[in-house]
PDB file of N, CA and C in Angstrom:
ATOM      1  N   UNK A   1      17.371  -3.440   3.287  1.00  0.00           N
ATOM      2  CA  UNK A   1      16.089  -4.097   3.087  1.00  0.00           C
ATOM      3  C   UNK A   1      16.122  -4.821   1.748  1.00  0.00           C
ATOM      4  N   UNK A   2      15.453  -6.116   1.653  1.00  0.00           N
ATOM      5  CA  UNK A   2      15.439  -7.193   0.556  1.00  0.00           C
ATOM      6  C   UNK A   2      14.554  -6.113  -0.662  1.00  0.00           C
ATOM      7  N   UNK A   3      15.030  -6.232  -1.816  1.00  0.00           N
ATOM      8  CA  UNK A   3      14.116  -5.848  -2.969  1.00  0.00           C
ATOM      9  C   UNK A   3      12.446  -6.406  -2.643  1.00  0.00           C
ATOM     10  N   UNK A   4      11.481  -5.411  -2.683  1.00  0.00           N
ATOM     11  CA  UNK A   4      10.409  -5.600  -2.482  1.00  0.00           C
ATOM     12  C   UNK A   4       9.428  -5.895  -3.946  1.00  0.00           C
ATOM     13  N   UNK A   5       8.542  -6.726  -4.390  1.00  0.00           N
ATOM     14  CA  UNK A   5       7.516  -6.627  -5.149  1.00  0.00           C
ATOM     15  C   UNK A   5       6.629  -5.684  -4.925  1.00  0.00           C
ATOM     16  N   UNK A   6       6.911  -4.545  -5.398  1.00  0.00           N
ATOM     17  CA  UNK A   6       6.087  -2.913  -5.112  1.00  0.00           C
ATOM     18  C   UNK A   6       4.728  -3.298  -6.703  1.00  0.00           C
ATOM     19  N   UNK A   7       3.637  -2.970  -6.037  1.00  0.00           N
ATOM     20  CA  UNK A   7       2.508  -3.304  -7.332  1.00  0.00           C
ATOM     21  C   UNK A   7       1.615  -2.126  -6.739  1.00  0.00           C
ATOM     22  N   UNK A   8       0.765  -1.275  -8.142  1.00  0.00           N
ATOM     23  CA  UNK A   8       0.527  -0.448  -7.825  1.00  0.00           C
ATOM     24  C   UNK A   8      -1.093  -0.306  -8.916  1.00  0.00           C
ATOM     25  N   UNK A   9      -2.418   0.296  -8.450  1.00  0.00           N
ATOM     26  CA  UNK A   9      -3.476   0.053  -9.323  1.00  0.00           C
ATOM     27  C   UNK A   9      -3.224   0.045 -10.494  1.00  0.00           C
ATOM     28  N   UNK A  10      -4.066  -0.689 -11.366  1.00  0.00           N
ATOM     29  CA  UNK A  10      -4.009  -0.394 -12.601  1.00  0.00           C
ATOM     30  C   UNK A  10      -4.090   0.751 -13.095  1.00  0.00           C
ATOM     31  N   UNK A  11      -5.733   0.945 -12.759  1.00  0.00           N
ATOM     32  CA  UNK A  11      -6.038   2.381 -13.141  1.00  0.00           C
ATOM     33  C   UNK A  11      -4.665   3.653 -12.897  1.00  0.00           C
ATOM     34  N   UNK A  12      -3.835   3.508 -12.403  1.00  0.00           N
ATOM     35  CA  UNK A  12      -2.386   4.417 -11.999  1.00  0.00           C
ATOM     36  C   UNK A  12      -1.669   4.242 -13.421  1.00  0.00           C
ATOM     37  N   UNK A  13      -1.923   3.500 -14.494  1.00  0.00           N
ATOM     38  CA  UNK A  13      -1.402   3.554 -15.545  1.00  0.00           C
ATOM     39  C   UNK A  13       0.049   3.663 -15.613  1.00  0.00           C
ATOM     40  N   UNK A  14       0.955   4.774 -16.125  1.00  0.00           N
ATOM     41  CA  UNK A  14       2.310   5.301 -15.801  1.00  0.00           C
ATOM     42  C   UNK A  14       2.365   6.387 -15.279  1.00  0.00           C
ATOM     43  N   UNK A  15       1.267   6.840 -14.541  1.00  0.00           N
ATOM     44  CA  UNK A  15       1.193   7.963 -13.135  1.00  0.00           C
ATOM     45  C   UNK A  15       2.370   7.662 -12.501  1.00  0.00           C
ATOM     46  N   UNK A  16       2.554   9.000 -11.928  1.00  0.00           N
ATOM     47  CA  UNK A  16       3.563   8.642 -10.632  1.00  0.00           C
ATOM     48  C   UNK A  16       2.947   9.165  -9.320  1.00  0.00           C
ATOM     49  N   UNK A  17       1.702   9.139  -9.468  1.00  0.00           N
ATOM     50  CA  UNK A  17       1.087   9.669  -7.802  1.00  0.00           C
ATOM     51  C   UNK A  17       0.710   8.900  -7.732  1.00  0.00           C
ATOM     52  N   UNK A  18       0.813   7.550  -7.134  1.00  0.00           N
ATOM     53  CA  UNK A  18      -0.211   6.531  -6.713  1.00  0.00           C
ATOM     54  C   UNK A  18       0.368   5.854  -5.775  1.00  0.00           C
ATOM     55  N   UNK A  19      -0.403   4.684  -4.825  1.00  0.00           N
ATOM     56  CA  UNK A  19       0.129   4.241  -3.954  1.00  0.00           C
ATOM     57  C   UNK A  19       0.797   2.922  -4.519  1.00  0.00           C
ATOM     58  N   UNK A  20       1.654   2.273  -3.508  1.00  0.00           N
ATOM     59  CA  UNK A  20       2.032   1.446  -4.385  1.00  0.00           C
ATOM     60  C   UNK A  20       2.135   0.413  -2.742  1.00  0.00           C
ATOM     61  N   UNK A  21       2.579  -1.181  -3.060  1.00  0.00           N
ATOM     62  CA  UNK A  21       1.819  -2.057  -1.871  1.00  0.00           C
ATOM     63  C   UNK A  21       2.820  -2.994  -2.613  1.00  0.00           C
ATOM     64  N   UNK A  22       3.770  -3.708  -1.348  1.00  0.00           N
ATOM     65  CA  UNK A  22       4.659  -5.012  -1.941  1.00  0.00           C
ATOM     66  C   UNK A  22       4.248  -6.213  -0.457  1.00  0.00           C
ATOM     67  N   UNK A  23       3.481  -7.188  -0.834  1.00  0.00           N
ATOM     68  CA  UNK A  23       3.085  -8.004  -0.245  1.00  0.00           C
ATOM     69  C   UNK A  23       4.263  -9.426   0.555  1.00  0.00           C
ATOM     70  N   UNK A  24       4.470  -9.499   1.711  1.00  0.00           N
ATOM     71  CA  UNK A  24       5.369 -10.588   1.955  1.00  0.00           C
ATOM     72  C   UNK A  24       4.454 -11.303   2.748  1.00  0.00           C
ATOM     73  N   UNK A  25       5.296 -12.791   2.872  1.00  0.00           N
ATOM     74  CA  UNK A  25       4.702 -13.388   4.293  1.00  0.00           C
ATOM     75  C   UNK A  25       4.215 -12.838   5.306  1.00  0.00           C
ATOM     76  N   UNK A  26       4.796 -11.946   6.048  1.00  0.00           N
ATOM     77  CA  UNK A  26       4.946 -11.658   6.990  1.00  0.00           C
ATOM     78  C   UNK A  26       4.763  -9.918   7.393  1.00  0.00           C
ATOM     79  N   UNK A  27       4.458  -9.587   6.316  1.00  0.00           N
ATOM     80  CA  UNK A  27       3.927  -7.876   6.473  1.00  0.00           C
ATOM     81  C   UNK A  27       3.529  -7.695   4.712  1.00  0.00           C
ATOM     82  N   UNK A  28       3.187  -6.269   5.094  1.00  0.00           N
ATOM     83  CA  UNK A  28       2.581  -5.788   3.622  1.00  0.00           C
ATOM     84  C   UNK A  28       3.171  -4.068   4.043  1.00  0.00           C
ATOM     85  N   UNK A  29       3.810  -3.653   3.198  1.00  0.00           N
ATOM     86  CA  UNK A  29       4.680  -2.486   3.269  1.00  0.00           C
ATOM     87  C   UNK A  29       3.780  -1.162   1.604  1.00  0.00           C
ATOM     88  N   UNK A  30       3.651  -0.301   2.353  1.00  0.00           N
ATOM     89  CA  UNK A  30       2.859   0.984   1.482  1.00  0.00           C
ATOM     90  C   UNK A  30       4.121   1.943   1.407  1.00  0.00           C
ATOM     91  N   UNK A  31       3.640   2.820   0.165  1.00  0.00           N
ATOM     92  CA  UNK A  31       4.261   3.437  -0.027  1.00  0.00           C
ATOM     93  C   UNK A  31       3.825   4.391  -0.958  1.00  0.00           C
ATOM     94  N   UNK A  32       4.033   5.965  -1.205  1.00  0.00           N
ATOM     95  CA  UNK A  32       3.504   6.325  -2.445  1.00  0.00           C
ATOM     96  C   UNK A  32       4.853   6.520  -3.396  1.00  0.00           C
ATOM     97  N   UNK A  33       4.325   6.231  -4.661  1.00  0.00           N
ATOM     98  CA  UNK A  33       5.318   6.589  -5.668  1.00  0.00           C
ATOM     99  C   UNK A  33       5.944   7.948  -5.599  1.00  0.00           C
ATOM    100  N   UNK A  34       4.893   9.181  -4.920  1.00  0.00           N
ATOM    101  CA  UNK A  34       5.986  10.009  -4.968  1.00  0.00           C
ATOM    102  C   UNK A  34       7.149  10.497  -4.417  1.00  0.00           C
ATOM    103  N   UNK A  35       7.342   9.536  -3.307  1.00  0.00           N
ATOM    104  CA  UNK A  35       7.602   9.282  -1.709  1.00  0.00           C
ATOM    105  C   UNK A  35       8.748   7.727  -1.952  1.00  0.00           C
ATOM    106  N   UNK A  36       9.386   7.427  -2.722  1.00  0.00           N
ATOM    107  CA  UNK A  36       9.270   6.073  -2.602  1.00  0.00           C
ATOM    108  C   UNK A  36      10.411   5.407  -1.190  1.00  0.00           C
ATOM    109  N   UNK A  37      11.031   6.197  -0.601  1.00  0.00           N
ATOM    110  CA  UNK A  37      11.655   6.132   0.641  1.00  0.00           C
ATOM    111  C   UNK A  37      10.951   6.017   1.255  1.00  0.00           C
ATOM    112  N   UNK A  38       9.995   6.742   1.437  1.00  0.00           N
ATOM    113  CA  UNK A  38       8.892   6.758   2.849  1.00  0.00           C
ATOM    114  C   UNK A  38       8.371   5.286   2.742  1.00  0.00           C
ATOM    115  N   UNK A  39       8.284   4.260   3.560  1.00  0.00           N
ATOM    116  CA  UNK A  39       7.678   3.397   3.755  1.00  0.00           C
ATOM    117  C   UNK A  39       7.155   2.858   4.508  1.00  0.00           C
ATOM    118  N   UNK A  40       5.592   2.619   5.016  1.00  0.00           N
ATOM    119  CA  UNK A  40       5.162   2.234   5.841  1.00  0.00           C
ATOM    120  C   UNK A  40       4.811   0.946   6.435  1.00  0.00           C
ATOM    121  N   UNK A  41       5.232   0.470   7.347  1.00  0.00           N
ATOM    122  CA  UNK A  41       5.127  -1.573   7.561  1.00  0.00           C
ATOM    123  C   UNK A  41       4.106  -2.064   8.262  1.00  0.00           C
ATOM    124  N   UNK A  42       3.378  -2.595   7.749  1.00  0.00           N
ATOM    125  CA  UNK A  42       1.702  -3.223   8.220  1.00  0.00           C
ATOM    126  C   UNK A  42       2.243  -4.325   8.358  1.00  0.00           C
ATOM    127  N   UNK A  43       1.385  -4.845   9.576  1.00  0.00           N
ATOM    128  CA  UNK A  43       1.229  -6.071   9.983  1.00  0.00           C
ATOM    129  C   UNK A  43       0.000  -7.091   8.757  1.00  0.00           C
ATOM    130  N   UNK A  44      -0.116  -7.852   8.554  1.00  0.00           N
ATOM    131  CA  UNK A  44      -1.168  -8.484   7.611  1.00  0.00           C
ATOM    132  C   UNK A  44      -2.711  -8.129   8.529  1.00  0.00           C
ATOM    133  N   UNK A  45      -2.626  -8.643   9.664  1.00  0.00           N
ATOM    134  CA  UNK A  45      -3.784  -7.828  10.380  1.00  0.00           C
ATOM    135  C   UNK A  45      -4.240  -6.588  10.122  1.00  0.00           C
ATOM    136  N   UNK A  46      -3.083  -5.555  10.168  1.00  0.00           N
ATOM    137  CA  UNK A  46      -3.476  -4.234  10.283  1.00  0.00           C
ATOM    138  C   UNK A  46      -3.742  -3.693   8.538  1.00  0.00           C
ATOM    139  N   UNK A  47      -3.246  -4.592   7.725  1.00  0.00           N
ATOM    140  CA  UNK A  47      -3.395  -4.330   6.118  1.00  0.00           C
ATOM    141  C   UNK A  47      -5.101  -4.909   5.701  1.00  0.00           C
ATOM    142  N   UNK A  48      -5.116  -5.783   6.641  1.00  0.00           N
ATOM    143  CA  UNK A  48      -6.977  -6.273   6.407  1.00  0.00           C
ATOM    144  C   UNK A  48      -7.585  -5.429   7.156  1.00  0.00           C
ATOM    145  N   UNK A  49      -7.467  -4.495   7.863  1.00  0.00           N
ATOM    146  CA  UNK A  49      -8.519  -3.615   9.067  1.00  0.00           C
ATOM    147  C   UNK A  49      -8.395  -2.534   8.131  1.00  0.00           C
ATOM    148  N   UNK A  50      -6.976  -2.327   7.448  1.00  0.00           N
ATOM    149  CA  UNK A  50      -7.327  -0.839   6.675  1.00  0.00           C
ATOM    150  C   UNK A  50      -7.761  -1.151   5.698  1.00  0.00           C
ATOM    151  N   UNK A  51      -7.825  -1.999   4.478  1.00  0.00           N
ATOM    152  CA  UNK A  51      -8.957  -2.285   3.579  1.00  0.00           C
ATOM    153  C   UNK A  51     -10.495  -2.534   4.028  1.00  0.00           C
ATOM    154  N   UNK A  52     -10.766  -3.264   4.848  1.00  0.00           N
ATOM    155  CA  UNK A  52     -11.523  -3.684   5.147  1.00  0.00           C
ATOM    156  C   UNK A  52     -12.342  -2.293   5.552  1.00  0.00           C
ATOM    157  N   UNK A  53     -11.511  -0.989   6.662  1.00  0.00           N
ATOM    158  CA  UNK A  53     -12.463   0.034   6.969  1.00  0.00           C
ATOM    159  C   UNK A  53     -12.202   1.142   5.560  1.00  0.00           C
ATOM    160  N   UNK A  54     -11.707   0.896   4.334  1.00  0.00           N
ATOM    161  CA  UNK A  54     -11.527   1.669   2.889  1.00  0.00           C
ATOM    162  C   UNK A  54     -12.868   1.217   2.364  1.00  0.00           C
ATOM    163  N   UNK A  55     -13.311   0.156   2.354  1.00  0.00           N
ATOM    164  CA  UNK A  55     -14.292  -0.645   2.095  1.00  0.00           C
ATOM    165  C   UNK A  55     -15.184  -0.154   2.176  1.00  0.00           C
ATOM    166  N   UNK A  56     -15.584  -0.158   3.851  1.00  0.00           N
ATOM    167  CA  UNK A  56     -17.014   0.567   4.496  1.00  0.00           C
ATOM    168  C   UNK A  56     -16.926   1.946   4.613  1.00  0.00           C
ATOM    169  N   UNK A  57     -16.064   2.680   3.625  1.00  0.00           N
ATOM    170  CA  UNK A  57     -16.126   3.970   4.227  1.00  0.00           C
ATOM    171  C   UNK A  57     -15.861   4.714   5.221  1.00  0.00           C
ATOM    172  N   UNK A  58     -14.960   4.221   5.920  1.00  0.00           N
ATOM    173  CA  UNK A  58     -14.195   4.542   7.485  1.00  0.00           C
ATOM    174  C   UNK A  58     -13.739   5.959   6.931  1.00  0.00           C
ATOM    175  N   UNK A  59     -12.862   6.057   5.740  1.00  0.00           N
ATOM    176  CA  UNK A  59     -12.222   7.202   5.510  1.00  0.00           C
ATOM    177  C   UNK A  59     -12.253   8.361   4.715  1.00  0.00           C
ATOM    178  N   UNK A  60     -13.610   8.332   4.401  1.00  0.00           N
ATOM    179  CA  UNK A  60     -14.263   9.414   3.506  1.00  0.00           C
ATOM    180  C   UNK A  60     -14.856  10.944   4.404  1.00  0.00           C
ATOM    181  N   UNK A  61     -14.199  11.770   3.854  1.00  0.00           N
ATOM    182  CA  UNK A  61     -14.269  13.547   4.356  1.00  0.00           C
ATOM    183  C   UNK A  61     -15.593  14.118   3.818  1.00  0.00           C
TER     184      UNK A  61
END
């Protein structure tokens, strides 16, 4: 896999628990820093439906 632009909140400072998000054309790939193998591949669609329902509160316990 091509070197990714991995960017991660500010507020995450030099944490290493945070999520981290490298944006391409053609997908948007997650990942957490503590995890950094694990990577998950969003479609740009499916990266706007999961902000979009983070937004409205879709995912609050």
């Amino acid at each position: 896999m091509e070197e990714l632009p991995w960017r991660k909140p500010n507020l995450c400072g030099d944490g290493n628990n945070c999520p981290e998000v490298a944006i391409t054309d053609d997908a948007v790939y997650v990942r957490s820093s503590l995890h950094p193998s694990s990577i998950a591949r969003l479609t740009l669609a499916e990266w706007r439906d999961l902000v979009t329902g983070i937004q409205n509160g879709e995912f609050h316990t």
